[in-house]
C-alpha atoms as a PDB file:
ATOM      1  CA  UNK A   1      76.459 123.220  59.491  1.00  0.00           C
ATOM      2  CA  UNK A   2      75.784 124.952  62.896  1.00  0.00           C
ATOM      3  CA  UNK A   3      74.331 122.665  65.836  1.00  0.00           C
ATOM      4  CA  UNK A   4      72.086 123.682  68.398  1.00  0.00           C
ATOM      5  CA  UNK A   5      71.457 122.219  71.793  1.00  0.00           C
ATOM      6  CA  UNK A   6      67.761 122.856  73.554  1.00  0.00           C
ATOM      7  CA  UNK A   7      68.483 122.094  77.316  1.00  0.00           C
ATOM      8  CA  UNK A   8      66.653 121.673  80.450  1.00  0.00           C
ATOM      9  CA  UNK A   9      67.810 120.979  84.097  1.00  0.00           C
ATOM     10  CA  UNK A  10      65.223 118.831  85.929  1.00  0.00           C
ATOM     11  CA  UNK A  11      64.241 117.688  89.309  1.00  0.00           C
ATOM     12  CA  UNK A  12      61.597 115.298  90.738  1.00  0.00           C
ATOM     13  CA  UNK A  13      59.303 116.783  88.132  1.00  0.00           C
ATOM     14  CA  UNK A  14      59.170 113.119  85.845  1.00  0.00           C
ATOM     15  CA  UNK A  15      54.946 113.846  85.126  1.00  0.00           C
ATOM     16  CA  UNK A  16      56.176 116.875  83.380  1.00  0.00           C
ATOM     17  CA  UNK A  17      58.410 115.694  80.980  1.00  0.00           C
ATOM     18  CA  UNK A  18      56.624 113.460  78.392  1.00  0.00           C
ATOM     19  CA  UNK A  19      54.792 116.843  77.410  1.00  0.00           C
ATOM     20  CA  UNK A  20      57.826 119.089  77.966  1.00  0.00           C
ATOM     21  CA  UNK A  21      59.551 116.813  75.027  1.00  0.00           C
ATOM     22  CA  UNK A  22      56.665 116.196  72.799  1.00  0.00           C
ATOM     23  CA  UNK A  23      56.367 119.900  72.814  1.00  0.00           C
ATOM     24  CA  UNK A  24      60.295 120.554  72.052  1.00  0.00           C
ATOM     25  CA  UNK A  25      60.350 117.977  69.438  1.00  0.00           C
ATOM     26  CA  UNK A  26      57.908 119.839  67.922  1.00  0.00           C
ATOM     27  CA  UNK A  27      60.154 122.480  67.117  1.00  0.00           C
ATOM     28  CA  UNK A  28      61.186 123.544  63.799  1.00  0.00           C
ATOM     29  CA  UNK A  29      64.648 124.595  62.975  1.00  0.00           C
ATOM     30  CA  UNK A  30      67.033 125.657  60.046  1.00  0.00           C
ATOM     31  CA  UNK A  31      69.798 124.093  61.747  1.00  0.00           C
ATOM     32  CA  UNK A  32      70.051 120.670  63.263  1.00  0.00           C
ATOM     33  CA  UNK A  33      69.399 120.627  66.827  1.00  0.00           C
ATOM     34  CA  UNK A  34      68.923 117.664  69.624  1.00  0.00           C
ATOM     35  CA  UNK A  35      67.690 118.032  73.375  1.00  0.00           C
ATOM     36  CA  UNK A  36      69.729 117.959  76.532  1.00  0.00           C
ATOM     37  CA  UNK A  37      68.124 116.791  79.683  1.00  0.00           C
ATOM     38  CA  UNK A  38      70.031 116.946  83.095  1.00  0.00           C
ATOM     39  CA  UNK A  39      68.958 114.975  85.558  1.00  0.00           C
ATOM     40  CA  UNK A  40      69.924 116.130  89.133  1.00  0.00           C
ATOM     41  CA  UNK A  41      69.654 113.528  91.143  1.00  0.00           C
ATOM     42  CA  UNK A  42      65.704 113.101  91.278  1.00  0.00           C
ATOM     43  CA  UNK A  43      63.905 110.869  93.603  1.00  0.00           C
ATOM     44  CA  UNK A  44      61.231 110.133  91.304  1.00  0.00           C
ATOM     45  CA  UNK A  45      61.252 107.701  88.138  1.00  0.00           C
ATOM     46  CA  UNK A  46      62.639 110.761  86.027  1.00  0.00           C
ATOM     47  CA  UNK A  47      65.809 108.615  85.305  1.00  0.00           C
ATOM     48  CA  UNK A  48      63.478 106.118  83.716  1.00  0.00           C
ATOM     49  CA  UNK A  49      61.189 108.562  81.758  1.00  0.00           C
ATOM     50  CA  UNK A  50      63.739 110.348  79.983  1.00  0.00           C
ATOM     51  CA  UNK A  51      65.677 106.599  79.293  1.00  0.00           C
ATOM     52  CA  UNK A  52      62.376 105.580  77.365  1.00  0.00           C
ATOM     53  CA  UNK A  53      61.861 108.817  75.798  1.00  0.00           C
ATOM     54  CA  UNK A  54      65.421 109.010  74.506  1.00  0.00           C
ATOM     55  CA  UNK A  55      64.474 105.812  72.669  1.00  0.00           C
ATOM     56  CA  UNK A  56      61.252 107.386  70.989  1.00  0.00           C
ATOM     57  CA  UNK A  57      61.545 108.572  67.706  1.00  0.00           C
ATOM     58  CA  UNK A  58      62.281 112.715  67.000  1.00  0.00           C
ATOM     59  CA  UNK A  59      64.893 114.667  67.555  1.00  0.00           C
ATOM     60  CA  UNK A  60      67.698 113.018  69.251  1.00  0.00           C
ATOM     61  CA  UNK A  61      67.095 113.395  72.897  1.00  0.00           C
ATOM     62  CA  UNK A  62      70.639 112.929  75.417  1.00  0.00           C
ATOM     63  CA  UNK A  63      70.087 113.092  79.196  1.00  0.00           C
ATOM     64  CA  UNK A  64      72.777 112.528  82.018  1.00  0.00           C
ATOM     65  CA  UNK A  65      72.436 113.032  85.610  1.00  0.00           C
ATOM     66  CA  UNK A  66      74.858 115.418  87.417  1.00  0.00           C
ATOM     67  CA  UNK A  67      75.497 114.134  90.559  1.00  0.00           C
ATOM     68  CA  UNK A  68      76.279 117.423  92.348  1.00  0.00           C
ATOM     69  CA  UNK A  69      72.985 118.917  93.990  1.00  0.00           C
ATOM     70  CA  UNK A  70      71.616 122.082  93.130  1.00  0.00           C
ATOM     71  CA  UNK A  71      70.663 124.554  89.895  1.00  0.00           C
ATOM     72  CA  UNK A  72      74.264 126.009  89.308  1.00  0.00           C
ATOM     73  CA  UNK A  73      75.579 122.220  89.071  1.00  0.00           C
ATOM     74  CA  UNK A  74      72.920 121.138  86.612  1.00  0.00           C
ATOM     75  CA  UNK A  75      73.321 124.471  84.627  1.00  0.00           C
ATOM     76  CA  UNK A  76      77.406 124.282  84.035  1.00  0.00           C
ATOM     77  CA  UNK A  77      77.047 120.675  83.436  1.00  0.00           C
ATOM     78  CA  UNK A  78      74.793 121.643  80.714  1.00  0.00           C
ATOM     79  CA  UNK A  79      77.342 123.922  79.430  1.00  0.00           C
ATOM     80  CA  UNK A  80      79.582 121.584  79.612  1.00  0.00           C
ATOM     81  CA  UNK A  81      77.633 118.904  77.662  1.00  0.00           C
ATOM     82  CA  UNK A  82      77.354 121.647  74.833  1.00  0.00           C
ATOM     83  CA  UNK A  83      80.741 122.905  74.550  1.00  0.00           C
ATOM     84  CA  UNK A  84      80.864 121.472  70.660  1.00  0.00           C
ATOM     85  CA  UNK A  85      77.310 122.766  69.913  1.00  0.00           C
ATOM     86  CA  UNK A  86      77.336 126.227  67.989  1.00  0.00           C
ATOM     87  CA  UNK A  87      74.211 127.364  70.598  1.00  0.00           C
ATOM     88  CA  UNK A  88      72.784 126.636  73.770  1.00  0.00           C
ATOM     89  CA  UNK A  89      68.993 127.432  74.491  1.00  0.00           C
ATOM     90  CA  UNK A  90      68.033 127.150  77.814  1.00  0.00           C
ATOM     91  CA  UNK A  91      64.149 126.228  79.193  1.00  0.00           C
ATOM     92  CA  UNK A  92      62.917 125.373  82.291  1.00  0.00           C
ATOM     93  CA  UNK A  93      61.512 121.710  83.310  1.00  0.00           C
ATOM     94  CA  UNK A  94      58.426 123.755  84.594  1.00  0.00           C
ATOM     95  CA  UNK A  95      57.550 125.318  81.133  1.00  0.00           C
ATOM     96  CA  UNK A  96      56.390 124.573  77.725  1.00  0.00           C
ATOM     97  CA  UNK A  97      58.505 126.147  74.357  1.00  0.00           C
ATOM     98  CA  UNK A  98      56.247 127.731  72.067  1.00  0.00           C
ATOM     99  CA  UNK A  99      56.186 126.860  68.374  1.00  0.00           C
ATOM    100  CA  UNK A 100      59.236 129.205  66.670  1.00  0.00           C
ATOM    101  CA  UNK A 101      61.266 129.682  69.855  1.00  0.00           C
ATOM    102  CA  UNK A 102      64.480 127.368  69.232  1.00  0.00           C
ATOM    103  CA  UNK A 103      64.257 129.621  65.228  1.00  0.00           C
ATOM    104  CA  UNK A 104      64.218 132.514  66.601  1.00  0.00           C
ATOM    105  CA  UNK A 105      66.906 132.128  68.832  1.00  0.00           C
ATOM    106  CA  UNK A 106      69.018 130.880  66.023  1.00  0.00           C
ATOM    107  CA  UNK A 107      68.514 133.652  63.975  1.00  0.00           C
ATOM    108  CA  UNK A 108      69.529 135.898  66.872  1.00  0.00           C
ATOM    109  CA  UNK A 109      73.008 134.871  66.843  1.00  0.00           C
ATOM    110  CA  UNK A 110      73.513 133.557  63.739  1.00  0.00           C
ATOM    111  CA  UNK A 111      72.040 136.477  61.650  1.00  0.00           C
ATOM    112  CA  UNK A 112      71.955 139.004  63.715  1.00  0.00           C
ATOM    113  CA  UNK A 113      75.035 138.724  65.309  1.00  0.00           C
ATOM    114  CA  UNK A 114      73.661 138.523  69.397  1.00  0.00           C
ATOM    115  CA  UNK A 115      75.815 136.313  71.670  1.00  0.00           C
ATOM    116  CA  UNK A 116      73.020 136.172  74.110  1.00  0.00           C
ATOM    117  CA  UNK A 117      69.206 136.123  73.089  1.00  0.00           C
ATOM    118  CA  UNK A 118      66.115 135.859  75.395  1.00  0.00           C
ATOM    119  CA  UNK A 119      62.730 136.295  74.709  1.00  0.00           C
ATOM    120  CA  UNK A 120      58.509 136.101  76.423  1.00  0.00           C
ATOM    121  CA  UNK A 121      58.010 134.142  79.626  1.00  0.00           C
ATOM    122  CA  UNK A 122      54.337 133.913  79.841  1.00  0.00           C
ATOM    123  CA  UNK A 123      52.278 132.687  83.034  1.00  0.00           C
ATOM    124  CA  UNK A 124      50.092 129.548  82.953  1.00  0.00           C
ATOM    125  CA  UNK A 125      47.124 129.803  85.579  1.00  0.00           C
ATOM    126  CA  UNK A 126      44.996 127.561  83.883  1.00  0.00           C
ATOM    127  CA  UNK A 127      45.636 124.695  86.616  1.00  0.00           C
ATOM    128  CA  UNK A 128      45.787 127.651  89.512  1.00  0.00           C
ATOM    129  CA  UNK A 129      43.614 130.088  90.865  1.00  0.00           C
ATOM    130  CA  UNK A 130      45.739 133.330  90.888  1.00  0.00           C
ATOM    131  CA  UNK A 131      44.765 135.362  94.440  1.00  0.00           C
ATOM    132  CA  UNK A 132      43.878 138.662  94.114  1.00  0.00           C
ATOM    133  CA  UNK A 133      46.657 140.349  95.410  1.00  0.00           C
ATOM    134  CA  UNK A 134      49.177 139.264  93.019  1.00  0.00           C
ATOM    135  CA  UNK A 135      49.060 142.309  90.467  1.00  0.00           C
ATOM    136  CA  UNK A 136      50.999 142.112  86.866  1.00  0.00           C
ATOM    137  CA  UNK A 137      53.774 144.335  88.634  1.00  0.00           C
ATOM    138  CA  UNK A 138      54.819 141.194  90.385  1.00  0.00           C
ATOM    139  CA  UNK A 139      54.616 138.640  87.650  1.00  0.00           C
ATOM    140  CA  UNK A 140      58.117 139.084  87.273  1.00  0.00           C
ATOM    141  CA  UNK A 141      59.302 137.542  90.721  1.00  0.00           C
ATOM    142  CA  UNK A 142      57.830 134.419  89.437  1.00  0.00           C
ATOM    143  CA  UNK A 143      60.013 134.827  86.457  1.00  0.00           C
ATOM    144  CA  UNK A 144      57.776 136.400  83.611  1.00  0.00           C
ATOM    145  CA  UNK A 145      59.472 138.556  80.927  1.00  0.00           C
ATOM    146  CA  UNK A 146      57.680 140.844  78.697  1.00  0.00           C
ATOM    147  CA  UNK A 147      59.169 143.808  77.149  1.00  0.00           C
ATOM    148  CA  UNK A 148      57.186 144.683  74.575  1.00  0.00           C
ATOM    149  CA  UNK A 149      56.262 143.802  70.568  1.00  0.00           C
ATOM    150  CA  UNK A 150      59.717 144.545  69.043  1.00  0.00           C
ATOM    151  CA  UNK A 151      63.308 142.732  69.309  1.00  0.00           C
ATOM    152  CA  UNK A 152      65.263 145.079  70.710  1.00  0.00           C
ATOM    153  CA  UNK A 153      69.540 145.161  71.702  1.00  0.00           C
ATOM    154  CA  UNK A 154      69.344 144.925  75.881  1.00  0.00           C
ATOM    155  CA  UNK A 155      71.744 147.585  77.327  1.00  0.00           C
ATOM    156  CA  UNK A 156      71.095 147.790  80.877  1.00  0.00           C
ATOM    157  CA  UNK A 157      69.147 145.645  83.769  1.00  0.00           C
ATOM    158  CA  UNK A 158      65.689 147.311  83.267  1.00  0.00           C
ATOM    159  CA  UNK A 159      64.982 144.306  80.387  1.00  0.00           C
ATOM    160  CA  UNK A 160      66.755 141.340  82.114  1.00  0.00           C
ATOM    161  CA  UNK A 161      66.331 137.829  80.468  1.00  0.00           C
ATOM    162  CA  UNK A 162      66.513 134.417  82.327  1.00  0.00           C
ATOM    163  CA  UNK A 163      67.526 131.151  82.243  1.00  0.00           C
ATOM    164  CA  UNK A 164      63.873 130.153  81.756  1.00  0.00           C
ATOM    165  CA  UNK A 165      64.158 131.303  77.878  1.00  0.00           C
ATOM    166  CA  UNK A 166      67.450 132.338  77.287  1.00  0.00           C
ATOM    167  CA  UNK A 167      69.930 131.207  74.447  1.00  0.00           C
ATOM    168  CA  UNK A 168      73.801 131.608  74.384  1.00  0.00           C
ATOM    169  CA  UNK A 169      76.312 131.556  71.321  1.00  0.00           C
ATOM    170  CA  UNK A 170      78.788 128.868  72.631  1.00  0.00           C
ATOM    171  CA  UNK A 171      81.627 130.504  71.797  1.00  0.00           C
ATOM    172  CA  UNK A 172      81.230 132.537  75.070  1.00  0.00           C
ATOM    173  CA  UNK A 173      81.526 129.366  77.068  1.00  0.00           C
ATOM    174  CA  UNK A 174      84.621 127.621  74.930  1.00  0.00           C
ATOM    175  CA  UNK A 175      86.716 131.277  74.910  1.00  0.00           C
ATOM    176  CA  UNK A 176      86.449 131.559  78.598  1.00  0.00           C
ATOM    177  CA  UNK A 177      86.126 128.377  81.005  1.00  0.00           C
ATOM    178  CA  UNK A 178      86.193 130.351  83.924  1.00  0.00           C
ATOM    179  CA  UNK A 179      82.546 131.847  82.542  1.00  0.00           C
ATOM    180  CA  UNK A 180      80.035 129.550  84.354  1.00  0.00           C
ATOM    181  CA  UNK A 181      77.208 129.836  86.631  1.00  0.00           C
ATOM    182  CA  UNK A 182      78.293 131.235  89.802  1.00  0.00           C
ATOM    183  CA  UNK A 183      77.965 128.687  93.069  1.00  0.00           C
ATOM    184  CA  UNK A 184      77.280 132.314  95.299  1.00  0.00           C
ATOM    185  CA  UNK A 185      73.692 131.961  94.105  1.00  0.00           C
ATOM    186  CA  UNK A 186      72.917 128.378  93.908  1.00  0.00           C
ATOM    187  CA  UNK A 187      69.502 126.849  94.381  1.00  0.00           C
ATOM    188  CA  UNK A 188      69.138 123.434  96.000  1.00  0.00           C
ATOM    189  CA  UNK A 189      65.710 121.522  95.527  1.00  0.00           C
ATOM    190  CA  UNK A 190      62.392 123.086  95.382  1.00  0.00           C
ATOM    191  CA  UNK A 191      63.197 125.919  97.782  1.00  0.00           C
ATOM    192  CA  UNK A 192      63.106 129.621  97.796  1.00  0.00           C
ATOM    193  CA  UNK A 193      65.713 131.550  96.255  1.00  0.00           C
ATOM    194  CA  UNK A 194      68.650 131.467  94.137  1.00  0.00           C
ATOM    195  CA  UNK A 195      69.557 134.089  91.191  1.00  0.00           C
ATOM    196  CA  UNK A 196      72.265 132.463  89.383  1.00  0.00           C
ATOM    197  CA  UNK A 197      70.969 133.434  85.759  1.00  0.00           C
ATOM    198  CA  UNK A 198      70.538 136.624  87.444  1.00  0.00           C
ATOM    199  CA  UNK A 199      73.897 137.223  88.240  1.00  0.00           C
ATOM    200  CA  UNK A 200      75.238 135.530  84.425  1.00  0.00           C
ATOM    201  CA  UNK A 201      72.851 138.481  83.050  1.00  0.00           C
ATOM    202  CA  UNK A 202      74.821 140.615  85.345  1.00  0.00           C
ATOM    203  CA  UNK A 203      78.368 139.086  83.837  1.00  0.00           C
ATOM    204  CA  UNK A 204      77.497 138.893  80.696  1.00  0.00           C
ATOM    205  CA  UNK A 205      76.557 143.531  80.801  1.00  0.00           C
ATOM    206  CA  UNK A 206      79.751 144.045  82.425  1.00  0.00           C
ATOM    207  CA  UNK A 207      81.433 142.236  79.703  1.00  0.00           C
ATOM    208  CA  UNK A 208      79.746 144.445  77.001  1.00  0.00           C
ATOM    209  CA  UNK A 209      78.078 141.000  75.392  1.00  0.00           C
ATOM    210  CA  UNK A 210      75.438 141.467  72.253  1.00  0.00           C
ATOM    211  CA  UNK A 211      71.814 140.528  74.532  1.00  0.00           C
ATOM    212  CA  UNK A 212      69.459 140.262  72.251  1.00  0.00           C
ATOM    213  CA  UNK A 213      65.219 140.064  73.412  1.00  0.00           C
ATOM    214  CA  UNK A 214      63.422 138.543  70.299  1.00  0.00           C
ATOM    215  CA  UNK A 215      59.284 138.327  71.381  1.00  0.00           C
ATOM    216  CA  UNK A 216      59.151 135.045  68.857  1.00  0.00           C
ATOM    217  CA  UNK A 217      60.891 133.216  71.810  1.00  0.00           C
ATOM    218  CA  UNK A 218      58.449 132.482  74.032  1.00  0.00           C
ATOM    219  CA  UNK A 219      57.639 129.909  76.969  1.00  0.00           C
ATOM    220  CA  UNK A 220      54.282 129.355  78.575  1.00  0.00           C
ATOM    221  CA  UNK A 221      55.340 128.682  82.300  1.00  0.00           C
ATOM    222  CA  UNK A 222      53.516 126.863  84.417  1.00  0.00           C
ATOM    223  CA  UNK A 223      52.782 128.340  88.697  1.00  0.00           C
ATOM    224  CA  UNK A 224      52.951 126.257  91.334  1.00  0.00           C
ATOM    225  CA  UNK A 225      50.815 126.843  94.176  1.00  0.00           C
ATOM    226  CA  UNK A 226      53.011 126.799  96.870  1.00  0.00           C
ATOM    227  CA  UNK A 227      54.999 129.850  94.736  1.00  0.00           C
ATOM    228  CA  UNK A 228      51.186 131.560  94.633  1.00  0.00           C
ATOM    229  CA  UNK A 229      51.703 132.702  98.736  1.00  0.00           C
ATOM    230  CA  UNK A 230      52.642 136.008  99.937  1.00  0.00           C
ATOM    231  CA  UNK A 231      55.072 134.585 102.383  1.00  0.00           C
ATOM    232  CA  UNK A 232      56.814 133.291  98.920  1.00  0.00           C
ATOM    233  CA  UNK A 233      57.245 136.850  97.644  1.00  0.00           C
ATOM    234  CA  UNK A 234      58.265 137.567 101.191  1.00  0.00           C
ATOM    235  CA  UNK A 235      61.104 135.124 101.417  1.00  0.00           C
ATOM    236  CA  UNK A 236      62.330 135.030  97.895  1.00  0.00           C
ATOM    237  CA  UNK A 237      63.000 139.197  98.082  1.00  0.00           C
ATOM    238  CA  UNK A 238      65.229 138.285 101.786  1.00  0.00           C
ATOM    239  CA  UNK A 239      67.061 135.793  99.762  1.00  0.00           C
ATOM    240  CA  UNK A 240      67.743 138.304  97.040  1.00  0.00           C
ATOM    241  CA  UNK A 241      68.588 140.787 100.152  1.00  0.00           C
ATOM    242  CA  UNK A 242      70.788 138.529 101.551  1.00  0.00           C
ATOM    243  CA  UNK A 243      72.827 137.374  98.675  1.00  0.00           C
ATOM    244  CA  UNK A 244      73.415 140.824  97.651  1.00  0.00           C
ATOM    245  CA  UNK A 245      74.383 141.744 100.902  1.00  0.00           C
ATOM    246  CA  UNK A 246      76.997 138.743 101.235  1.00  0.00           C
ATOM    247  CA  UNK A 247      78.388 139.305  97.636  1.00  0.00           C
ATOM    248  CA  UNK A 248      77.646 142.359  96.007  1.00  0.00           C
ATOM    249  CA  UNK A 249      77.138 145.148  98.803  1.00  0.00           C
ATOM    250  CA  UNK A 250      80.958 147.507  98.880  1.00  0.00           C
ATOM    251  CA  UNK A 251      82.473 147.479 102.270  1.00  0.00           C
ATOM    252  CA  UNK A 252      81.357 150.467 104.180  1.00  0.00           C
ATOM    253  CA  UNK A 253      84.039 152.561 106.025  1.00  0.00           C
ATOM    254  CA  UNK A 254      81.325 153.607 108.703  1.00  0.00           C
ATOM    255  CA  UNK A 255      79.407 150.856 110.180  1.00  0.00           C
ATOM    256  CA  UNK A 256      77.341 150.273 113.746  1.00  0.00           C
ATOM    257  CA  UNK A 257      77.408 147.022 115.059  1.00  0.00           C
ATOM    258  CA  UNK A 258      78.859 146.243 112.000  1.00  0.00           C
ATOM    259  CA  UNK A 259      75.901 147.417 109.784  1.00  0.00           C
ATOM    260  CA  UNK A 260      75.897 150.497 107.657  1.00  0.00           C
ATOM    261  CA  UNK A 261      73.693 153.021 109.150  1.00  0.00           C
ATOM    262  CA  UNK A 262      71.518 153.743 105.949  1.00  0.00           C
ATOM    263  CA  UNK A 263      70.860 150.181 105.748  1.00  0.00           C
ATOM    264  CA  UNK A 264      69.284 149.797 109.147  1.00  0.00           C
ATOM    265  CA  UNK A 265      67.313 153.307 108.231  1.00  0.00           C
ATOM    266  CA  UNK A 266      65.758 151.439 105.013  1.00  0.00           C
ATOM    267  CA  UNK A 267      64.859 148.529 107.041  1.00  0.00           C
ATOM    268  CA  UNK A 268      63.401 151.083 109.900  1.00  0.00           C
ATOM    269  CA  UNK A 269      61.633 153.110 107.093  1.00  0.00           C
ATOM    270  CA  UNK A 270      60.255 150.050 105.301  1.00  0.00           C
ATOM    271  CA  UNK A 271      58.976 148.449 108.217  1.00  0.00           C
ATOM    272  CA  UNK A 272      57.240 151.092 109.450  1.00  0.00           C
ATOM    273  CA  UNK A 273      55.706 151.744 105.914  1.00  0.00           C
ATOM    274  CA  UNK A 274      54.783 148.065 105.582  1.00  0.00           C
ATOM    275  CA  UNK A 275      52.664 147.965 109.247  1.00  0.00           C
ATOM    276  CA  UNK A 276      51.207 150.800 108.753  1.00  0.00           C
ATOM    277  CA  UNK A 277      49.595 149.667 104.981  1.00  0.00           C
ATOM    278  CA  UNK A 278      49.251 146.014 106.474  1.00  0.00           C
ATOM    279  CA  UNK A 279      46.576 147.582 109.071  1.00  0.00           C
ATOM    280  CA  UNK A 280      45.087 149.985 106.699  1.00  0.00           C
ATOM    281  CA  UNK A 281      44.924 147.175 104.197  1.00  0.00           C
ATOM    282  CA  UNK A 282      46.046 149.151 101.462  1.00  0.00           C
ATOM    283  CA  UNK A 283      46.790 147.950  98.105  1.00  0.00           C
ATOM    284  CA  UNK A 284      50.818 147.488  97.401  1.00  0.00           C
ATOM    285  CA  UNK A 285      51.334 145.816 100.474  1.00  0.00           C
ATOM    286  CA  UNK A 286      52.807 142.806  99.633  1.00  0.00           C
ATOM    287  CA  UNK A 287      55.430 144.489  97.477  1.00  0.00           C
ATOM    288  CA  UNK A 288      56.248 146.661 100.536  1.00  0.00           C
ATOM    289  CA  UNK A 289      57.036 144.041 102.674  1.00  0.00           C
ATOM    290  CA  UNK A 290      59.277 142.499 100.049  1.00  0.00           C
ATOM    291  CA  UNK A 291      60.919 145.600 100.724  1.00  0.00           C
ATOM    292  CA  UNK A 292      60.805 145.422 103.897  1.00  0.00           C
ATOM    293  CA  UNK A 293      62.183 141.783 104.247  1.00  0.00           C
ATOM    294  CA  UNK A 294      64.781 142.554 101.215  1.00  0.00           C
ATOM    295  CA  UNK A 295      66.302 145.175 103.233  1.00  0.00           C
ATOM    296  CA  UNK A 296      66.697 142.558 106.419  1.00  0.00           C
ATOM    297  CA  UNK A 297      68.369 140.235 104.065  1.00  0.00           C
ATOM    298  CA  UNK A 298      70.802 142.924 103.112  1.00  0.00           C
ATOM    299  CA  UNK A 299      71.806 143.641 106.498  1.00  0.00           C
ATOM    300  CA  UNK A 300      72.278 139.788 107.559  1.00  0.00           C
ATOM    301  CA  UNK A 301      74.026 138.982 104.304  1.00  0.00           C
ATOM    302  CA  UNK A 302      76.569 142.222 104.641  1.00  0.00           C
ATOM    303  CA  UNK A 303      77.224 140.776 108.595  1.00  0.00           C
ATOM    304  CA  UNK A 304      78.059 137.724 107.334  1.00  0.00           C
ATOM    305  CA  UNK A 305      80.375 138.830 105.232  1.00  0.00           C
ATOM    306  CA  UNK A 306      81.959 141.212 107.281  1.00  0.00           C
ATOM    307  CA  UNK A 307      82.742 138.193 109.857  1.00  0.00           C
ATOM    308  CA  UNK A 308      83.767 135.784 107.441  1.00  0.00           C
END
């Protein structure tokens, strides 16, 4: 009989979780499954929330706290806790599974044949105000996925899926230890930044893996305010810039000052192109000085690599 593992990494977020469980315990499954919590270090009485709700009665809930701080830590030591499960689902300590996600998932790889399966992330505002500005096109930077009605094969990175509702057929972790999360594009705390599912997604094309996106797995995720600012949108796409720039970027044979001279033209063009719709107040602006500030973090993370 196959065995399925539903796991969340969590940190300082202990008021979130008697809900998060009740509402994964509520899950209904044609194979066995239990939960996984990882603790990363929290501050708050998480260690002592999970302890007492391991104890209530449901599906078998396991927690352990990883030690090392940071996303990519808490993600491989999930992986690692899973390694004799048949499939790992992953959801975020921030969200809420909604009824039929863990089934679908499990028919993805086990009847359809996918060795990767994501599905809906759907935004929660019913605790926030969402400001005007922030337009559907940039639901996605807070991590919402929506492509569509039907379950489709994902070919390419126009229909990513994330680590906020993402499932994985173990066999991809036990036939290859050296595929993890990669430490390049870890997250520490609540801060801004990161991209480490990102960059498995990335992996897991080259390598030609079966993604499957089923819309029956879905997650209602719940926005913070302090993510709700433009200077959030602002910083995350530098991050992204400057990550890329440090570790994905080619070397250039032609630089000045050590930059390539079509990356300081984007960040010339987009700056220019984000004052001028700042003090016309047109509408996009926020999304053009994501470009703006992505291109910057390109630049800074290519000269850092190029002197390392």
């Amino acid at each position: 009989m196959a065995k399925l593992t539903f796991a969340f990494c969590t940190y300082n977020r202990a008021d979130r979780l008697d809900r998060l469980v009740a509402a994964m315990r509520a899950q209904t499954c044609p194979v066995p499954f239990e939960i996984l919590a990882i603790n990363n270090n929290s501050q708050d009485d998480t260690a002592a929330r999970l302890a007492r709700l391991a104890a209530a009665p449901g599906p078998a809930l396991r927690w352990v706290t990883e030690s090392v701080q940071g996303i990519v830590a808490a993600r491989n030591r999930a992986v690692a806790e899973s390694l004799d499960s048949d499939i790992l689902v992953f959801i975020d300590d921030d969200e809420l599974p909604m009824p039929g996600l863990i089934a679908a998932a499990a028919d993805a790889i086990l009847n359809e044949g996918a060795e990767c399966v994501g599905g809906r992330v759907d935004m929660d505002f019913q605790s926030v105000r969402r400001p005007g500005w922030l337009d559907d096109s940039l639901l996605g930077f807070l991590a919402a996925v929506d492509h569509g009605p039907e379950r489709f094969w994902i070919e390419d990175d126009r229909t990513p899926v994330w680590t906020a509702n993402v499932a994985y057929d173990m066999r991809l972790f036990r036939d290859d230890p050296a595929l993890r999360f990669d430490k390049r594009y870890d997250r520490v705390g609540n801060v801004v930044g990161g991209g480490s599912d990102a960059a498995m997604f990335r992996t897991l094309l080259d390598r030609k893996t079966r993604i499957r996106y089923r819309p029956d797995m879905a997650v209602l995720h719940a926005v913070e305010p302090w993510r709700l600012t433009r200077s959030y949108f602002v910083k995350l796409h530098y991050r992204a810039g400057l990550r890329q720039g440090e570790h994905r970027l080619p070397a250039f044979p032609r630089t000045l000052l050590g930059v390539p001279p079509f990356l300081a033209a984007q960040l010339v063009a987009h700056t220019l192109k984000t004052l001028g719709m700042g003090l016309t107040r047109r509408s996009g602006w926020v999304r053009q000085a994501m470009n703006a500030s992505n291109a910057l973090g390109l630049i800074v993370g290519y000269r850092r690599r190029s002197r390392a």
